[in-house]
C-alpha atoms as a PDB file:
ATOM      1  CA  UNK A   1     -83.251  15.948  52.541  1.00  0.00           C
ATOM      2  CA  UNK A   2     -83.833  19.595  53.040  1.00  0.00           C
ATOM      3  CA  UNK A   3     -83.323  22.076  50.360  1.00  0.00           C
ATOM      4  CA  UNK A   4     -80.782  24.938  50.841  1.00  0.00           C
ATOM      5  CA  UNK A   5     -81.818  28.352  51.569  1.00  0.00           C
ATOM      6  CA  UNK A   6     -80.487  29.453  48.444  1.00  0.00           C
ATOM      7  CA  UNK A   7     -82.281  27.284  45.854  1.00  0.00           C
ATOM      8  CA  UNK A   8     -85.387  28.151  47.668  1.00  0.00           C
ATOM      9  CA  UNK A   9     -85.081  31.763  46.192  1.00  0.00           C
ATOM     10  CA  UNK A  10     -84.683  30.855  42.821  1.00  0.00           C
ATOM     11  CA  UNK A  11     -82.205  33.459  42.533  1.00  0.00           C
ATOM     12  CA  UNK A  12     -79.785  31.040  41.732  1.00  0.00           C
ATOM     13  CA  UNK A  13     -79.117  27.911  39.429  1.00  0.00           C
ATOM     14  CA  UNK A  14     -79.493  24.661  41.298  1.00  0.00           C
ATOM     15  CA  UNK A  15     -78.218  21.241  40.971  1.00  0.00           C
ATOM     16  CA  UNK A  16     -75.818  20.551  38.402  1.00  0.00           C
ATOM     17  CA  UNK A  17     -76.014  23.471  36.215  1.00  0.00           C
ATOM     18  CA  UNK A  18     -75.577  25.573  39.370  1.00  0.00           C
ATOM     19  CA  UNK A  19     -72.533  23.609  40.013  1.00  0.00           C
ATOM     20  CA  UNK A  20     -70.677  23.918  37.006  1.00  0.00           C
ATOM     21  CA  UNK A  21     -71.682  27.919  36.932  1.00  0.00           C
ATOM     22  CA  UNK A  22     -70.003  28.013  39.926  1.00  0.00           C
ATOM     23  CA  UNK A  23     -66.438  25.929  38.533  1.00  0.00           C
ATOM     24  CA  UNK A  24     -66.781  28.272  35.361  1.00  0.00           C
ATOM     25  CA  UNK A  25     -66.918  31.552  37.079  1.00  0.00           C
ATOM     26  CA  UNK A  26     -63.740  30.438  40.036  1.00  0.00           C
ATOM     27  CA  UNK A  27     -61.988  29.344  37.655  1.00  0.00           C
ATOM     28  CA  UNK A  28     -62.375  32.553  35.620  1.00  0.00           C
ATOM     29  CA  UNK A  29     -61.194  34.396  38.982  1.00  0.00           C
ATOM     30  CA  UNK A  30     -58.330  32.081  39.608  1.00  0.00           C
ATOM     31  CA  UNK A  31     -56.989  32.702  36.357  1.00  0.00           C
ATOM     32  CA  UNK A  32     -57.629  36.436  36.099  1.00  0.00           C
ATOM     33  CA  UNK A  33     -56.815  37.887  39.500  1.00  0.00           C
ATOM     34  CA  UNK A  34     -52.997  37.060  38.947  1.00  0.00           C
ATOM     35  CA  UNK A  35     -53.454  38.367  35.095  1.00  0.00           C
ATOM     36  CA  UNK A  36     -55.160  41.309  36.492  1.00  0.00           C
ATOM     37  CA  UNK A  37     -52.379  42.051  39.172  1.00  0.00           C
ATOM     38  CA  UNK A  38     -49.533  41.408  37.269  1.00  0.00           C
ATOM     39  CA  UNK A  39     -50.110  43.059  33.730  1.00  0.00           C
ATOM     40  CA  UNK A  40     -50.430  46.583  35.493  1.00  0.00           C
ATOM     41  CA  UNK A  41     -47.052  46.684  36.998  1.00  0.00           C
ATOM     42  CA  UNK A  42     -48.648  47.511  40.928  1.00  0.00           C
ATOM     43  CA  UNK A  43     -46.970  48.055  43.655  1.00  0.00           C
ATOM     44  CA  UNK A  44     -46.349  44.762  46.205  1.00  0.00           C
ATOM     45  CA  UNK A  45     -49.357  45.705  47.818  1.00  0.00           C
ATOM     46  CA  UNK A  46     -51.633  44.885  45.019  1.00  0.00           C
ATOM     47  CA  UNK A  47     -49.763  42.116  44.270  1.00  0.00           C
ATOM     48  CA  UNK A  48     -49.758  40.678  47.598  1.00  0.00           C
ATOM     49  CA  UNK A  49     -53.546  41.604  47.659  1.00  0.00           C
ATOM     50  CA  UNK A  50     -53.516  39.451  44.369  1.00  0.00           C
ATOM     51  CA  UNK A  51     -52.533  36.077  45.875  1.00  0.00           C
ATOM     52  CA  UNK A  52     -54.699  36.431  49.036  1.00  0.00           C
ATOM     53  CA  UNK A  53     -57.511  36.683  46.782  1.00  0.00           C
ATOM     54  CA  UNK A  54     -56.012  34.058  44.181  1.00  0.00           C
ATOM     55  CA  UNK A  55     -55.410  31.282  47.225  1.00  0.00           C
ATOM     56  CA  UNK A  56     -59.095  32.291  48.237  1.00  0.00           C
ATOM     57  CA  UNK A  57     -60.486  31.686  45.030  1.00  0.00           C
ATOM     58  CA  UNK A  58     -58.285  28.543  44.608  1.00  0.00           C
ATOM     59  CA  UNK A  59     -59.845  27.265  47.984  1.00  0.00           C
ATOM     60  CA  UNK A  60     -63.174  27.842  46.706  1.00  0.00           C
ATOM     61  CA  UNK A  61     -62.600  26.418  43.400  1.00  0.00           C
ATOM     62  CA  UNK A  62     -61.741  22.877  45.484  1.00  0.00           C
ATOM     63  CA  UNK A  63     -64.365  22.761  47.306  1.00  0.00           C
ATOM     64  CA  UNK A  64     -67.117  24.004  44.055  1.00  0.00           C
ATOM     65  CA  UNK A  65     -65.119  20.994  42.225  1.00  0.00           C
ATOM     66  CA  UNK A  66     -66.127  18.137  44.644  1.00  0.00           C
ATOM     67  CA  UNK A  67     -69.536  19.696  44.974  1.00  0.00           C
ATOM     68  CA  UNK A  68     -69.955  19.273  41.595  1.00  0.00           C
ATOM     69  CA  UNK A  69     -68.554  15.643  41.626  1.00  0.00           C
ATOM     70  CA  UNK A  70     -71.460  14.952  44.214  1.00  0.00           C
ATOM     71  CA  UNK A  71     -73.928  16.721  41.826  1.00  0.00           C
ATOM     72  CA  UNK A  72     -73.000  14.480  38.725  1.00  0.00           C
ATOM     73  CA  UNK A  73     -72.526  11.309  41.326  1.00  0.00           C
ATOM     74  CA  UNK A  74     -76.445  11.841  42.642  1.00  0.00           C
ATOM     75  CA  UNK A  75     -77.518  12.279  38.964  1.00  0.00           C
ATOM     76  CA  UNK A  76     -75.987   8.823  37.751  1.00  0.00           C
ATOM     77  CA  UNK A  77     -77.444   7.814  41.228  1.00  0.00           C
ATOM     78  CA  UNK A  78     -74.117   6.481  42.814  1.00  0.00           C
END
């Protein structure tokens, strides 16, 4: 199986450490962005800005989730 351009690099965590780095951090984002938006009183523009991002981050959160399922389902070798 070939290895991804990106843990070639070593720039990044791999495997499942690299995995849950990624859940941690969206779910830091997903949390914050509407925190971030909301607690300075903006205008609808920043707020609207807000939920784009929030949805995005919410999107990537799914799919960081089930690629860390995989991780943790390869290491029990399921």
């Amino acid at each position: 199986m070939p290895v991804p351009w990106m843990e070639r690099t070593g720039r990044t965590p791999g495997g499942v450490v690299g995995a849950w780095f990624n859940v941690v951090v969206c779910a830091v984002l997903v949390v914050g962005l509407p925190i971030a938006a909301l607690s300075r009183g903006q205008g609808a523009v920043h707020i609207a800005f807000a939920v784009v991002l929030t949805a995005v981050a919410l999107g990537m959160e799914v799919l960081f989730v089930r690629n860390l399922r995989q991780q943790l389902a390869r290491r029990r070798g399921e």
